[in-house]
PDB file of N, CA and C in Angstrom:
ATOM      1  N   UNK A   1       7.021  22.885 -10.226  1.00  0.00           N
ATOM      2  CA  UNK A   1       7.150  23.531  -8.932  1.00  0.00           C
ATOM      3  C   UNK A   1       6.160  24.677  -8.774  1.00  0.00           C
ATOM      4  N   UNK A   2       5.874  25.203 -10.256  1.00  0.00           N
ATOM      5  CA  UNK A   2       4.856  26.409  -9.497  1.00  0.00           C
ATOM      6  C   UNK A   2       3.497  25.827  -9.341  1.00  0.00           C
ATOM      7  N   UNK A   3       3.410  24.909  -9.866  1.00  0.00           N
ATOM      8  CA  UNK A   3       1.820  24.613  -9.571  1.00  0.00           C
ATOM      9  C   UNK A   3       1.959  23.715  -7.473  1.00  0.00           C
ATOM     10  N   UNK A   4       2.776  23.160  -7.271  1.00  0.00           N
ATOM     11  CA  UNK A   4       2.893  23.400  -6.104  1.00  0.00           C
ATOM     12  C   UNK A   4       3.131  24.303  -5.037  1.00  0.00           C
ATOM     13  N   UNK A   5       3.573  25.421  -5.735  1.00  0.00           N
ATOM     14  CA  UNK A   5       3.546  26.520  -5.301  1.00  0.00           C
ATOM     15  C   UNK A   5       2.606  27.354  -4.816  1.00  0.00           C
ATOM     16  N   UNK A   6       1.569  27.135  -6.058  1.00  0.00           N
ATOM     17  CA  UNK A   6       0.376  28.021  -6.538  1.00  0.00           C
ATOM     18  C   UNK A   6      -0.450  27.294  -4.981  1.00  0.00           C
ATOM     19  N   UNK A   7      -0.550  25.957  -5.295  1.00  0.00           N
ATOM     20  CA  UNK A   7      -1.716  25.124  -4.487  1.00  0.00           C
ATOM     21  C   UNK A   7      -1.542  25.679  -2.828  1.00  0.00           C
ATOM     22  N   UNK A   8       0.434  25.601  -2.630  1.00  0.00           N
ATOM     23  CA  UNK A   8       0.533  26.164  -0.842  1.00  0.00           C
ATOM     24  C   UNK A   8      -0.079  27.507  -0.689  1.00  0.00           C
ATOM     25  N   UNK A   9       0.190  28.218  -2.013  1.00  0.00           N
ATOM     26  CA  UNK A   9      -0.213  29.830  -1.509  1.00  0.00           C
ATOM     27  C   UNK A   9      -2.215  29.896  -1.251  1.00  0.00           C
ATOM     28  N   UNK A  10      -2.657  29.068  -1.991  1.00  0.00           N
ATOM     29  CA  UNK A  10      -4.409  28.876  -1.656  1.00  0.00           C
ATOM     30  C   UNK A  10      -4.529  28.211  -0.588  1.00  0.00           C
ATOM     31  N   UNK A  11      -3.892  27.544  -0.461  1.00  0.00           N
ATOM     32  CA  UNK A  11      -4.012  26.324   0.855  1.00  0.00           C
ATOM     33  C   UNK A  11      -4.981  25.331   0.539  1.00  0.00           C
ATOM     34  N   UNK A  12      -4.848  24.819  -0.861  1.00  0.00           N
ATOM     35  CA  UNK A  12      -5.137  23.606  -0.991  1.00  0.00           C
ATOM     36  C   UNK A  12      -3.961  22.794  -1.594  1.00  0.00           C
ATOM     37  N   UNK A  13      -2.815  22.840  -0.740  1.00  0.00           N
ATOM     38  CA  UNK A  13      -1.536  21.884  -1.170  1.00  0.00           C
ATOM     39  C   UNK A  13      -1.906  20.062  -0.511  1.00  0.00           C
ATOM     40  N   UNK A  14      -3.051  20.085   0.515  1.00  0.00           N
ATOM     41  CA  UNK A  14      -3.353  19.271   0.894  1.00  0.00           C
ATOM     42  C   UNK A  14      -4.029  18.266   0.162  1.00  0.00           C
ATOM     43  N   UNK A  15      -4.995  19.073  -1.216  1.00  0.00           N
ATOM     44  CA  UNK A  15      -5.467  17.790  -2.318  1.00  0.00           C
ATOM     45  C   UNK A  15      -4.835  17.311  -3.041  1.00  0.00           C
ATOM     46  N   UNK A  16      -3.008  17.551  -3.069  1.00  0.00           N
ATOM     47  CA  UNK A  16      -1.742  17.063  -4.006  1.00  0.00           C
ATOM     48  C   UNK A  16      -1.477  16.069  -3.276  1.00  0.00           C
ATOM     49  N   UNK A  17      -1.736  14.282  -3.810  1.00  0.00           N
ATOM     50  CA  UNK A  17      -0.789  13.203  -3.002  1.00  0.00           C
ATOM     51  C   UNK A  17       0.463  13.017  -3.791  1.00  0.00           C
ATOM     52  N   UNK A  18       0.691  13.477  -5.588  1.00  0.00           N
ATOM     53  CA  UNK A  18       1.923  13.375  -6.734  1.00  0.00           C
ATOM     54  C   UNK A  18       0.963  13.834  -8.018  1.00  0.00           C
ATOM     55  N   UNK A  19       2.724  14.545  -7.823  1.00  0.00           N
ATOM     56  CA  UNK A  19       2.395  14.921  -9.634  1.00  0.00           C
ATOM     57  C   UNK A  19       3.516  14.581 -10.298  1.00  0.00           C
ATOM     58  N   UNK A  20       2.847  13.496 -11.548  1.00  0.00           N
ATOM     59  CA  UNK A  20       3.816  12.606 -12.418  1.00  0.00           C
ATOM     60  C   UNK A  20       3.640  13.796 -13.778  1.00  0.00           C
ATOM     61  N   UNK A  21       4.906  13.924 -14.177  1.00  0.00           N
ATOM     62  CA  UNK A  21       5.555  14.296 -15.360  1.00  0.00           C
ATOM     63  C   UNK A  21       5.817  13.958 -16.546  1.00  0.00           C
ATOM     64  N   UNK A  22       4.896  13.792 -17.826  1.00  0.00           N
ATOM     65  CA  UNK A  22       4.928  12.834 -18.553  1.00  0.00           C
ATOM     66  C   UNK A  22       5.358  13.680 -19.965  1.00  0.00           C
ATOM     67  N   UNK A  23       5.862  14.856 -19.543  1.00  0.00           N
ATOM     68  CA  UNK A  23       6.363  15.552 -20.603  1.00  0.00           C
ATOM     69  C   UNK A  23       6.040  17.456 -20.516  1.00  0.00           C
ATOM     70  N   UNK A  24       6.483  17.827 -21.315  1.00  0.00           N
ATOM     71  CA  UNK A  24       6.387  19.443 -20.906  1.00  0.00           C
ATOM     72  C   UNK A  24       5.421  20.206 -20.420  1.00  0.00           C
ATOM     73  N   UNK A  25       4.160  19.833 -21.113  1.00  0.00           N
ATOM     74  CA  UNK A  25       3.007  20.003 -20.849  1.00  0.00           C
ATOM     75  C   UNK A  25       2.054  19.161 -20.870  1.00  0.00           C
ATOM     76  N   UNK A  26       2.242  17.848 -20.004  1.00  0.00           N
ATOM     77  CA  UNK A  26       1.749  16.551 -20.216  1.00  0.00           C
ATOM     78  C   UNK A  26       1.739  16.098 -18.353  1.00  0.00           C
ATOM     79  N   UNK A  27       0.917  17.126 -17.821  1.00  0.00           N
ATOM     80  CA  UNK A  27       1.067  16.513 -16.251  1.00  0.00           C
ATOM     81  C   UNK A  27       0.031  15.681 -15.842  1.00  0.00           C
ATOM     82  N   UNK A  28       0.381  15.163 -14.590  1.00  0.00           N
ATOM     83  CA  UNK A  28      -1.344  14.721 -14.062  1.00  0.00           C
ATOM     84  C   UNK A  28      -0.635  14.251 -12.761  1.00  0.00           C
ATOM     85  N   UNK A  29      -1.912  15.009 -12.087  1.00  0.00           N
ATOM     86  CA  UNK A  29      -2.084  15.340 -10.632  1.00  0.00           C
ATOM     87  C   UNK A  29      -2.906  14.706 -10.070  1.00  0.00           C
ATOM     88  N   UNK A  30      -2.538  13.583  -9.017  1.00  0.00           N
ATOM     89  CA  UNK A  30      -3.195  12.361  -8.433  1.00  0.00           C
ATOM     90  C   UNK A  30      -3.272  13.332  -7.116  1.00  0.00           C
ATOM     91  N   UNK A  31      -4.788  13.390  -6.653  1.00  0.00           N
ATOM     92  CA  UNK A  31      -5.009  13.814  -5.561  1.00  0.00           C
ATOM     93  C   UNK A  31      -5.261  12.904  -4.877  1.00  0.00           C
ATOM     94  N   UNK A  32      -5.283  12.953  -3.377  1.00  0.00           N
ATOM     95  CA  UNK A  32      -5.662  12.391  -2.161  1.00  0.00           C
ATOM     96  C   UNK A  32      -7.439  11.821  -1.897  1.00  0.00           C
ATOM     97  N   UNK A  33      -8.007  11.911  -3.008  1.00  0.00           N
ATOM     98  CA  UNK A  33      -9.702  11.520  -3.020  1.00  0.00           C
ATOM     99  C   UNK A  33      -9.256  10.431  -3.829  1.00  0.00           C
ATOM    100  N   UNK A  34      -8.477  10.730  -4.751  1.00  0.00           N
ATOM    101  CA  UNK A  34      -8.077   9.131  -5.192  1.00  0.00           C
ATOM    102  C   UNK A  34      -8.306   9.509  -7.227  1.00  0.00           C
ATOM    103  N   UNK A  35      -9.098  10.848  -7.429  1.00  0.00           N
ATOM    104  CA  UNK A  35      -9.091  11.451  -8.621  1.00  0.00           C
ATOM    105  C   UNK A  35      -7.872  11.894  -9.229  1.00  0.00           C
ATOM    106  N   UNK A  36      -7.730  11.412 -10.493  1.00  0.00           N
ATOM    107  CA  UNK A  36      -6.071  11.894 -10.783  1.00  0.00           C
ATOM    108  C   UNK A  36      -6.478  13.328 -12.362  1.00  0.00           C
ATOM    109  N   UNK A  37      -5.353  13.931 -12.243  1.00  0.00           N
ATOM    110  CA  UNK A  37      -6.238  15.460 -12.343  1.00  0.00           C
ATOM    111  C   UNK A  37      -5.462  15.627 -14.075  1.00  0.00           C
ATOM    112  N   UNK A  38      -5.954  15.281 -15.047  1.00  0.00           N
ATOM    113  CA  UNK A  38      -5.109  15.535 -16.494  1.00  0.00           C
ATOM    114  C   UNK A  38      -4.654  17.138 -16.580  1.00  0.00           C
ATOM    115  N   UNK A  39      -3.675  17.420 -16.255  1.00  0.00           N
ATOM    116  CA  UNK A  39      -3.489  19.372 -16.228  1.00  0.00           C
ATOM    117  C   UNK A  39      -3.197  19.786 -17.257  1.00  0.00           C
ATOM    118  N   UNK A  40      -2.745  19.199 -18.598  1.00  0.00           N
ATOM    119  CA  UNK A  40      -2.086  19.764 -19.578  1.00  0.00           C
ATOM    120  C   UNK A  40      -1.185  21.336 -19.083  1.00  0.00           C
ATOM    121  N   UNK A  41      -1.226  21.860 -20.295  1.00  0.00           N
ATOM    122  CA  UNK A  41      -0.038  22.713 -19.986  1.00  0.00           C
ATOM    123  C   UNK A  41      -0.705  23.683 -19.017  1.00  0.00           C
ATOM    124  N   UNK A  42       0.958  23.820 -18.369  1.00  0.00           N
ATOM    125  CA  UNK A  42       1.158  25.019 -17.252  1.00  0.00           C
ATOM    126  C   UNK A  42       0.864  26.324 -17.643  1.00  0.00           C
ATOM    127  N   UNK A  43      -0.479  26.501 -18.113  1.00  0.00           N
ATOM    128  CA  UNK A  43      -1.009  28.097 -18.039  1.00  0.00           C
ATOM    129  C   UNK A  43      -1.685  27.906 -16.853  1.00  0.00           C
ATOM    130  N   UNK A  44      -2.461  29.180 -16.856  1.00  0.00           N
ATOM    131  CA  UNK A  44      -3.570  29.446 -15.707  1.00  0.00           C
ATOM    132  C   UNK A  44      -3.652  28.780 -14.379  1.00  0.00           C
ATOM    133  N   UNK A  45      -2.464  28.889 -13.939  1.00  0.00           N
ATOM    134  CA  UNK A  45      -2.477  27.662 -12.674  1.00  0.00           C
ATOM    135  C   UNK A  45      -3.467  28.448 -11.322  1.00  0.00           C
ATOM    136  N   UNK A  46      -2.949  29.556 -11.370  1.00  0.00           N
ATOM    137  CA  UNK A  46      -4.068  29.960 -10.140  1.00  0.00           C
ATOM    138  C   UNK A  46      -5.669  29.351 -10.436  1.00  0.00           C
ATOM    139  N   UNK A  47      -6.089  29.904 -11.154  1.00  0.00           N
ATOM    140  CA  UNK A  47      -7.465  29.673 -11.945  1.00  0.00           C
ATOM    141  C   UNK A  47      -8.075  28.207 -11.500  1.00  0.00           C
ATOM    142  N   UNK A  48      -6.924  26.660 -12.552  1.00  0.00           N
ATOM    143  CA  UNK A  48      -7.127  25.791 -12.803  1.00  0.00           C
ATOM    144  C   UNK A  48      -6.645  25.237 -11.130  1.00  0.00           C
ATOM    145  N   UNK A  49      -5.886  25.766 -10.136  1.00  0.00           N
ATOM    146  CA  UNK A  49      -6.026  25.009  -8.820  1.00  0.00           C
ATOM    147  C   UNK A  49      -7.298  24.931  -8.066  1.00  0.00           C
ATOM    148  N   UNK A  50      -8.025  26.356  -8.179  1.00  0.00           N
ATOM    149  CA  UNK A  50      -8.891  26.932  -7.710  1.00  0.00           C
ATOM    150  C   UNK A  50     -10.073  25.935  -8.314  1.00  0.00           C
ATOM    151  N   UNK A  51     -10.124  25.596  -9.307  1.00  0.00           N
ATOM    152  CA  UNK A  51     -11.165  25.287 -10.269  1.00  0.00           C
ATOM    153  C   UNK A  51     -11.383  23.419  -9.706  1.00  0.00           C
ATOM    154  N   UNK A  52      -9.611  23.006  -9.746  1.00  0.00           N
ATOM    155  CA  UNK A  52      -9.931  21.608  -9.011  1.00  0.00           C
ATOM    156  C   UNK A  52     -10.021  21.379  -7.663  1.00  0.00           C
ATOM    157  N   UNK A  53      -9.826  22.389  -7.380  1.00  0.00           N
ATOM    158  CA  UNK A  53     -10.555  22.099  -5.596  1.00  0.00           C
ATOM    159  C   UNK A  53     -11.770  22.262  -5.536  1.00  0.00           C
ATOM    160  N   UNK A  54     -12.491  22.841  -6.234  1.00  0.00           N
ATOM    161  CA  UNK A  54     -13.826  23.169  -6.146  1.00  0.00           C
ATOM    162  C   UNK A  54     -14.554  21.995  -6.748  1.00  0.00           C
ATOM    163  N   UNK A  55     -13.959  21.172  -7.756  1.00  0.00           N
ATOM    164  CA  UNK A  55     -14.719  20.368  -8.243  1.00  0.00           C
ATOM    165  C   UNK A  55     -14.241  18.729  -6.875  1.00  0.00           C
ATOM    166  N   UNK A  56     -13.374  18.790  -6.842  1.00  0.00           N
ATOM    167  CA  UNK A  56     -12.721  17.871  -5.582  1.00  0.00           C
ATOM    168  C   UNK A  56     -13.677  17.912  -4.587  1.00  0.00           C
ATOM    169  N   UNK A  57     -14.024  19.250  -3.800  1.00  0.00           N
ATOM    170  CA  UNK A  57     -15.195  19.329  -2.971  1.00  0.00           C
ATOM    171  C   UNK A  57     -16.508  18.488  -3.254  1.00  0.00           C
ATOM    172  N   UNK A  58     -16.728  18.823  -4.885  1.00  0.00           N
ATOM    173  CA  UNK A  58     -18.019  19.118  -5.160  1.00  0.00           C
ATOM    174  C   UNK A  58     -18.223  16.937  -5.272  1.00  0.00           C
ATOM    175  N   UNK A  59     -17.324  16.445  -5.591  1.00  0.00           N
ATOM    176  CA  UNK A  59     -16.986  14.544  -5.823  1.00  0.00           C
ATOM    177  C   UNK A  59     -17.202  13.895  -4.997  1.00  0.00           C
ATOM    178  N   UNK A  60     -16.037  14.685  -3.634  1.00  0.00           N
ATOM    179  CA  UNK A  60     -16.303  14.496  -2.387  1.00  0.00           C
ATOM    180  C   UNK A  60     -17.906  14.070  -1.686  1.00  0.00           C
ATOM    181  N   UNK A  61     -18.543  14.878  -1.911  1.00  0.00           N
ATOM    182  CA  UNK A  61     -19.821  15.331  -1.414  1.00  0.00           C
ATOM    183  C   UNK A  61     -20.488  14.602  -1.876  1.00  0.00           C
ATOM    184  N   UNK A  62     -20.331  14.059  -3.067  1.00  0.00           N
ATOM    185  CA  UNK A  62     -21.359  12.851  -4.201  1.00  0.00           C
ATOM    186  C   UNK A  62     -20.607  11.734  -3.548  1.00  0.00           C
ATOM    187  N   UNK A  63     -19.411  11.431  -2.650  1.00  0.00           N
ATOM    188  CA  UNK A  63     -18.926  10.157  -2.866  1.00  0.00           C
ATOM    189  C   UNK A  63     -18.479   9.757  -3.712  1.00  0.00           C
ATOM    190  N   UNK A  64     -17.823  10.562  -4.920  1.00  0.00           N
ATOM    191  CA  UNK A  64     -16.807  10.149  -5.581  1.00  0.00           C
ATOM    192  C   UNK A  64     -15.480  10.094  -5.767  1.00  0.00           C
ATOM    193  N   UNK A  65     -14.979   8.582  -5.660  1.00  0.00           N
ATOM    194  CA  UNK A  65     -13.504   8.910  -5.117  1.00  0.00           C
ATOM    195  C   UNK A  65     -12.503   8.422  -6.346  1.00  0.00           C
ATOM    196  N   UNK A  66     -13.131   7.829  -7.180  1.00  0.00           N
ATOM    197  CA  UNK A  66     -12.102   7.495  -8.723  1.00  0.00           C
ATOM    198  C   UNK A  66     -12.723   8.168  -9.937  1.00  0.00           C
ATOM    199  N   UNK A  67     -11.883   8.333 -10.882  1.00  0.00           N
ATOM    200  CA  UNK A  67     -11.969   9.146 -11.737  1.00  0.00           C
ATOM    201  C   UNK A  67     -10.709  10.044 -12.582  1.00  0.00           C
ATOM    202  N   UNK A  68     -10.963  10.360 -13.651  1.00  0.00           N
ATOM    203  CA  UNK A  68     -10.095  11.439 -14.014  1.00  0.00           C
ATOM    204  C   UNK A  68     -10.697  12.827 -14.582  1.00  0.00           C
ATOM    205  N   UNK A  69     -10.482  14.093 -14.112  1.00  0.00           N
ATOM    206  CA  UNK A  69     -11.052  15.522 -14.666  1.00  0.00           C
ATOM    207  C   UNK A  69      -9.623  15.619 -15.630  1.00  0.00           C
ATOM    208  N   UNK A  70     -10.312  15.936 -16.653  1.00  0.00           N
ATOM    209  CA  UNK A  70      -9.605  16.458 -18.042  1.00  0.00           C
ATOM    210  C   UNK A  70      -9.564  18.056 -18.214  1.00  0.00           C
ATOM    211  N   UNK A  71      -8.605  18.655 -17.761  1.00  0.00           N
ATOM    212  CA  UNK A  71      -8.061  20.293 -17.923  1.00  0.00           C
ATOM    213  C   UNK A  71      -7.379  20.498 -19.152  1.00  0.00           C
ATOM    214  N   UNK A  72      -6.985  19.340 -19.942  1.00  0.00           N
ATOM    215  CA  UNK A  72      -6.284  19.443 -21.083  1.00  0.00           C
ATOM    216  C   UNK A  72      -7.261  18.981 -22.408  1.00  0.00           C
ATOM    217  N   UNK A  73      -8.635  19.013 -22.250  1.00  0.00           N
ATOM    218  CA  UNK A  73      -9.387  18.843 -23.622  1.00  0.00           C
ATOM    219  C   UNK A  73     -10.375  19.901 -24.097  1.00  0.00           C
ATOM    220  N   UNK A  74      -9.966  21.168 -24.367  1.00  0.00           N
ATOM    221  CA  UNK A  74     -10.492  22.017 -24.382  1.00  0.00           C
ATOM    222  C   UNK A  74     -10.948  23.348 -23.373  1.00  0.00           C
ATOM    223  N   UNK A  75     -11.659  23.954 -23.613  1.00  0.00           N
ATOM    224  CA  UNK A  75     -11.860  25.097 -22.661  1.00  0.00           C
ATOM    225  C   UNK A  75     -12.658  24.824 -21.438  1.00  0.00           C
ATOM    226  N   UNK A  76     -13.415  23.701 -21.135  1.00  0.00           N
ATOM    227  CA  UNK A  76     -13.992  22.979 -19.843  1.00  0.00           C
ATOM    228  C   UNK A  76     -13.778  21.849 -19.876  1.00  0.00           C
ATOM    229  N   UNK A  77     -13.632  21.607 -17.805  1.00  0.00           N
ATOM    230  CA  UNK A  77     -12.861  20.463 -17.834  1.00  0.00           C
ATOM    231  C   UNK A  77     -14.492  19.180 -17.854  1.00  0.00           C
ATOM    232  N   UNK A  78     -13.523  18.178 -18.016  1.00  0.00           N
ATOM    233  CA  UNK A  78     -14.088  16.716 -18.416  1.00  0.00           C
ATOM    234  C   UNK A  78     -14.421  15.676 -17.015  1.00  0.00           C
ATOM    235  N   UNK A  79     -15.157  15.733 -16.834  1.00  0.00           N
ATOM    236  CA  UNK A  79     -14.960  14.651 -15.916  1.00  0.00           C
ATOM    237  C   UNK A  79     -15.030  12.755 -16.045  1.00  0.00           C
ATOM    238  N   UNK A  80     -14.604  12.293 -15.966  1.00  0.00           N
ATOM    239  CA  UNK A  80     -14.902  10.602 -16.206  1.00  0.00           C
ATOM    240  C   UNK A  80     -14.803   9.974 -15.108  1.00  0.00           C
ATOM    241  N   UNK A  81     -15.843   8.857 -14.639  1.00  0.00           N
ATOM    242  CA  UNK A  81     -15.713   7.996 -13.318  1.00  0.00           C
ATOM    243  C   UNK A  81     -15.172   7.115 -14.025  1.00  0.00           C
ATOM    244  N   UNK A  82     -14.290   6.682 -12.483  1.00  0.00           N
ATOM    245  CA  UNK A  82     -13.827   5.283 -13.440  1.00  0.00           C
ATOM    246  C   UNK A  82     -15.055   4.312 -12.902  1.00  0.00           C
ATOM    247  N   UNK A  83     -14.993   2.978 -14.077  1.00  0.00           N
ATOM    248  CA  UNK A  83     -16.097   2.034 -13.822  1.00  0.00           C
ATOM    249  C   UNK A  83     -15.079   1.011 -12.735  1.00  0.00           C
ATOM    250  N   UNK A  84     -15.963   0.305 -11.858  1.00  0.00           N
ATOM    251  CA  UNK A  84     -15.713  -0.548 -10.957  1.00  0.00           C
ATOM    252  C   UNK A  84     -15.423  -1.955 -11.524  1.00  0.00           C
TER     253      UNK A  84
END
């Protein structure tokens, strides 16, 4: 709930289409571009909302609409297209 929280108070609650729960700190956040978002644990949520909207923009703009960004493999996130 707070990371939905976090996203209404920026006003990007609009790049959330679900967020599946796959354990305590095991989320992932399927946005509306069609990128599904690996969040690992619920630290830094202001930061890490801020951080995937900006990269969401930045996909957008290339025309990229599948994929997964990795927030949970270290200290920068990952990006992977998916192949067609």
């Amino acid at each position: 709930l707070s990371i939905l929280g976090e996203a209404e108070s920026l006003g990007y609650l609009e790049d959330v289409d679900e967020i599946v729960i796959k354990g305590e700190n095991d989320l992932i956040i399927r946005t509306n571009l069609g990128i599904n978002v690996a969040f690992g644990e619920v630290d830094a949520i202001k930061y890490k909302i801020s951080f995937i909207h900006e990269i969401l923009e930045e996909l957008e703009a290339n025309n990229i609409n599948s994929g997964t960004l990795y927030l949970n493999k270290g200290k920068n996130p990952v990006f992977v297209p998916q192949s067609e």
